[in-house]
Protein backbone atom coordinates (compact mmCIF):
# COMPACT_ATOMS: atom_id res chain seq x y z
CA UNK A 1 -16.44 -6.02 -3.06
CA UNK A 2 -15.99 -4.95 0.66
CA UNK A 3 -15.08 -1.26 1.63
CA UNK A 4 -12.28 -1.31 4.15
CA UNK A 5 -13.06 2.11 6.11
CA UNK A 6 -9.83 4.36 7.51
CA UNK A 7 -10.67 6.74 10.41
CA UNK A 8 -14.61 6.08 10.02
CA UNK A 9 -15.18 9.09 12.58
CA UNK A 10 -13.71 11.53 10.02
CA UNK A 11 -16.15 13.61 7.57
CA UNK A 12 -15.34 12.35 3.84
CA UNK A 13 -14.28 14.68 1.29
CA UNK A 14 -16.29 15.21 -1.72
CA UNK A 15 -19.79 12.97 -0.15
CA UNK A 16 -20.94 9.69 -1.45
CA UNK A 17 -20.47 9.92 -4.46
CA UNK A 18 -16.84 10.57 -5.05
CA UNK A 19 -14.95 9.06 -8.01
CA UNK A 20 -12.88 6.00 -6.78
CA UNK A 21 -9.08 6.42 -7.45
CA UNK A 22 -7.29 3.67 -8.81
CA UNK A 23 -3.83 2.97 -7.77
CA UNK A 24 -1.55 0.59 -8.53
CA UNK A 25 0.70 -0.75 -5.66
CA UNK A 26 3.81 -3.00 -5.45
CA UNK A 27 4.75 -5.29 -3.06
CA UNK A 28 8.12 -5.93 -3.53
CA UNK A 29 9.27 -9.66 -2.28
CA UNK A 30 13.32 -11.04 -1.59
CA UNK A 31 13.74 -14.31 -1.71
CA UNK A 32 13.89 -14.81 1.95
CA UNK A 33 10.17 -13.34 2.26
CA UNK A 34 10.93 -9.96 3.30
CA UNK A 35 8.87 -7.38 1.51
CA UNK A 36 9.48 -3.59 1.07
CA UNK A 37 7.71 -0.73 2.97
CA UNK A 38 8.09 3.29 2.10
CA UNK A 39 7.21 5.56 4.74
CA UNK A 40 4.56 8.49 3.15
CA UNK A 41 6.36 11.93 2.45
CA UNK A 42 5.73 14.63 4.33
CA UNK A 43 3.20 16.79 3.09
CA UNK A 44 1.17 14.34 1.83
CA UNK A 45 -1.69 13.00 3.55
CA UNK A 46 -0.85 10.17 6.26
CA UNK A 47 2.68 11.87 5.65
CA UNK A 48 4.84 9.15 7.53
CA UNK A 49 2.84 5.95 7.53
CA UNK A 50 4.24 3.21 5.90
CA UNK A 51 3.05 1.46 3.02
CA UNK A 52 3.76 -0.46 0.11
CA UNK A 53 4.62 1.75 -2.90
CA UNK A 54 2.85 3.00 -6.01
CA UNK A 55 0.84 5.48 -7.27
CA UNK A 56 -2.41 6.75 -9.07
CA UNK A 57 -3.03 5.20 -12.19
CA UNK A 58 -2.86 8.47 -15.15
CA UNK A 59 -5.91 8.72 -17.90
CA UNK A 60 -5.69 5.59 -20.02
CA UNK A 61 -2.78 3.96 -18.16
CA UNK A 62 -3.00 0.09 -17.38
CA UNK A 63 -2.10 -1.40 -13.94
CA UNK A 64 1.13 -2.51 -14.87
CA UNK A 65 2.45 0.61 -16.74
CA UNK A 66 1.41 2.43 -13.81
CA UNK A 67 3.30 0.49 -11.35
CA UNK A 68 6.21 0.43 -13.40
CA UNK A 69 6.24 4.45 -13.93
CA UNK A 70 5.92 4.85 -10.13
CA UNK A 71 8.46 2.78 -8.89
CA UNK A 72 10.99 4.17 -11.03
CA UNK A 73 9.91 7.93 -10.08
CA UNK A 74 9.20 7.47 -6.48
CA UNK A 75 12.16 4.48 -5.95
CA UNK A 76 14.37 4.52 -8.58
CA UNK A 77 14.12 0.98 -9.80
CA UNK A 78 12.92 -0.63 -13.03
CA UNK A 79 10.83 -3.74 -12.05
CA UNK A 80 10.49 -7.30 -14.15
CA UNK A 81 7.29 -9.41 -14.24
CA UNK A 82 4.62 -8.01 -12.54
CA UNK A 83 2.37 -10.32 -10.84
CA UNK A 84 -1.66 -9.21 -10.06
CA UNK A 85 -2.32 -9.75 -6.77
CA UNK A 86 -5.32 -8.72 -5.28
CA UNK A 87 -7.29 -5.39 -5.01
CA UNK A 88 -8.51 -3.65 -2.03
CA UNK A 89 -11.29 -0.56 -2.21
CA UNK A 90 -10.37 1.50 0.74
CA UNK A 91 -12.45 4.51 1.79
CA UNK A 92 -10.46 7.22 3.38
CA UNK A 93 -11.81 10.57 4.27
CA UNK A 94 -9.68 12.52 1.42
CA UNK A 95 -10.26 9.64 -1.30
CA UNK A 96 -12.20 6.35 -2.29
CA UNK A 97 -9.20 4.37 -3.38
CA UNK A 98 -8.95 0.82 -5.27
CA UNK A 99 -5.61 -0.43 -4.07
CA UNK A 100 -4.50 -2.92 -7.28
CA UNK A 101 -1.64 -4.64 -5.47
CA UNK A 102 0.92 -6.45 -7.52
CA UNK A 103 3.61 -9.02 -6.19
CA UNK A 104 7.00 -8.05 -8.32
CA UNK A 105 9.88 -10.45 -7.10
CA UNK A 106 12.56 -8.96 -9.64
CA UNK A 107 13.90 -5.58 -10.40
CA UNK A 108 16.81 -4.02 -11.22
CA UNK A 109 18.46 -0.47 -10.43
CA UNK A 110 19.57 0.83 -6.39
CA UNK A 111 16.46 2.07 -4.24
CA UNK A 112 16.44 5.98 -4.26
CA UNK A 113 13.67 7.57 -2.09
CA UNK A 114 13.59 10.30 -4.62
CA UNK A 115 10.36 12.10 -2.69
CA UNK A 116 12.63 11.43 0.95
CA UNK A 117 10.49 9.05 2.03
CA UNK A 118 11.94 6.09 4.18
CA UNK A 119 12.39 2.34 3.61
CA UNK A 120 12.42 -0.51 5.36
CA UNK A 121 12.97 -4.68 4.26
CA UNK A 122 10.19 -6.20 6.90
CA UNK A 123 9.05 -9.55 7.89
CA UNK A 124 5.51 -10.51 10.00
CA UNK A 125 5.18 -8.72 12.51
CA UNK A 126 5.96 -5.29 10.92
CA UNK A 127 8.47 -3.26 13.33
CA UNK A 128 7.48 0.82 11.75
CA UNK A 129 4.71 2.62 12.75
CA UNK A 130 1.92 3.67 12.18
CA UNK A 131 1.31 1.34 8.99
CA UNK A 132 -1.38 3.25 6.61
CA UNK A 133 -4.66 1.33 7.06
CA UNK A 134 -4.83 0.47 2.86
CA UNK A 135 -1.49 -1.74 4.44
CA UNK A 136 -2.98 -3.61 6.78
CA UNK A 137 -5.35 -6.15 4.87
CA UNK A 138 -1.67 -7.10 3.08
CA UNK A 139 -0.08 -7.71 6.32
CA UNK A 140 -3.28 -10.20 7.14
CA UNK A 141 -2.85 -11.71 3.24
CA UNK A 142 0.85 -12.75 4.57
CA UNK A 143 0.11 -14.09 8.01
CA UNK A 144 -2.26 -16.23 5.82
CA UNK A 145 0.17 -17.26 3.11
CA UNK A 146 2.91 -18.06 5.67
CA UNK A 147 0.84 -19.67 8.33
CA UNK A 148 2.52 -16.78 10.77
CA UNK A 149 -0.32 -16.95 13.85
CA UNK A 150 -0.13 -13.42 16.02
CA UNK A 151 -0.43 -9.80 15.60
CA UNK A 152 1.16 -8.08 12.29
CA UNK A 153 1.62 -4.63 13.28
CA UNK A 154 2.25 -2.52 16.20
CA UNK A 155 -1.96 -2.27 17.68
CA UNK A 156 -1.47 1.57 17.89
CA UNK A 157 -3.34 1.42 14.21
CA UNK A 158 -6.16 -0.33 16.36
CA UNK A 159 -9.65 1.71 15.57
CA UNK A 160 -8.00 3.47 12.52
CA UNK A 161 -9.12 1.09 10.12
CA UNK A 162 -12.48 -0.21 10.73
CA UNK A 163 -14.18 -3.58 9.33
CA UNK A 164 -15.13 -3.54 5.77
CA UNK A 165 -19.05 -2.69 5.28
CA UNK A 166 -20.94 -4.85 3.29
């Protein structure tokens, strides 16, 4: 599996060998192809970049349990079939994180930001900024899917997240 790298100039906590952090991650689809994005709260690291939401998996937890505890705590919604996706292993300089990203096209319940975060229904190309770099290999997995040719986020993000190494 490739490592995508985020801020590669940045020391990483903890050295090489630092546990990797699984976290399960929903990308939340409407029928008219527009998926959901949660801006990070503040005081959390990359506090206002926008990503899909989820969280870390707990000791013995599955995927799917995972995703479905999060998104009720952090959103407020109680999701149907959960659909594995594909997973990402993203090296950041606070955490070595495998991204398990799960398509979920039904759910049921009003979206709370219940850590006052931000949300936003988006389409290719993304309109917020910054978009956390874990975000952006999704964003490239749509243009794929969709056949959508051109950039997918605002190219501020350029140079944050460098190519995968080998």
């Amino acid at each position: 599996m490739t490592v995508l790298v985020a801020d590669a100039d940045s020391p990483r906590e903890g050295g090489a060998g630092r546990q990797v952090v699984d976290v399960a991650v929903g990308v939340l689809l409407r029928s008219n192809g527009e998926f959901l994005l949660t801006s990070r709260p503040l005081g959390k690291v990359y506090e206002g970049y926008w990503e899909f939401p989820g969280g870390k998996l707990e000791a013995g937890e599955t995927v799917e349990a995972a995703l479905r505890r999060e998104l009720l705590e952090e959103i407020g919604i109680n999701i149907g079939a959960v659909h594995a996706w594909r997973v990402e292993l993203v090296d950041y300089p606070h955490a070595l994180v495998r991204l398990n990203f799960c398509k979920v096209f039904d759910w049921t319940g009003e979206l709370t930001m219940r850590e006052g975060q931000a949300f936003a229904w988006q389409t290719l190309p993304v309109k917020v900024q910054p978009v956390l770099p874990g975000t952006v290999p999704v964003l490239a997995w749509f243009a794929r899917e969709r056949g959508f040719m051109g950039a997918t986020h605002h190219a501020e993000l350029q140079g944050q997240a460098q190519q995968p190494k080998p």
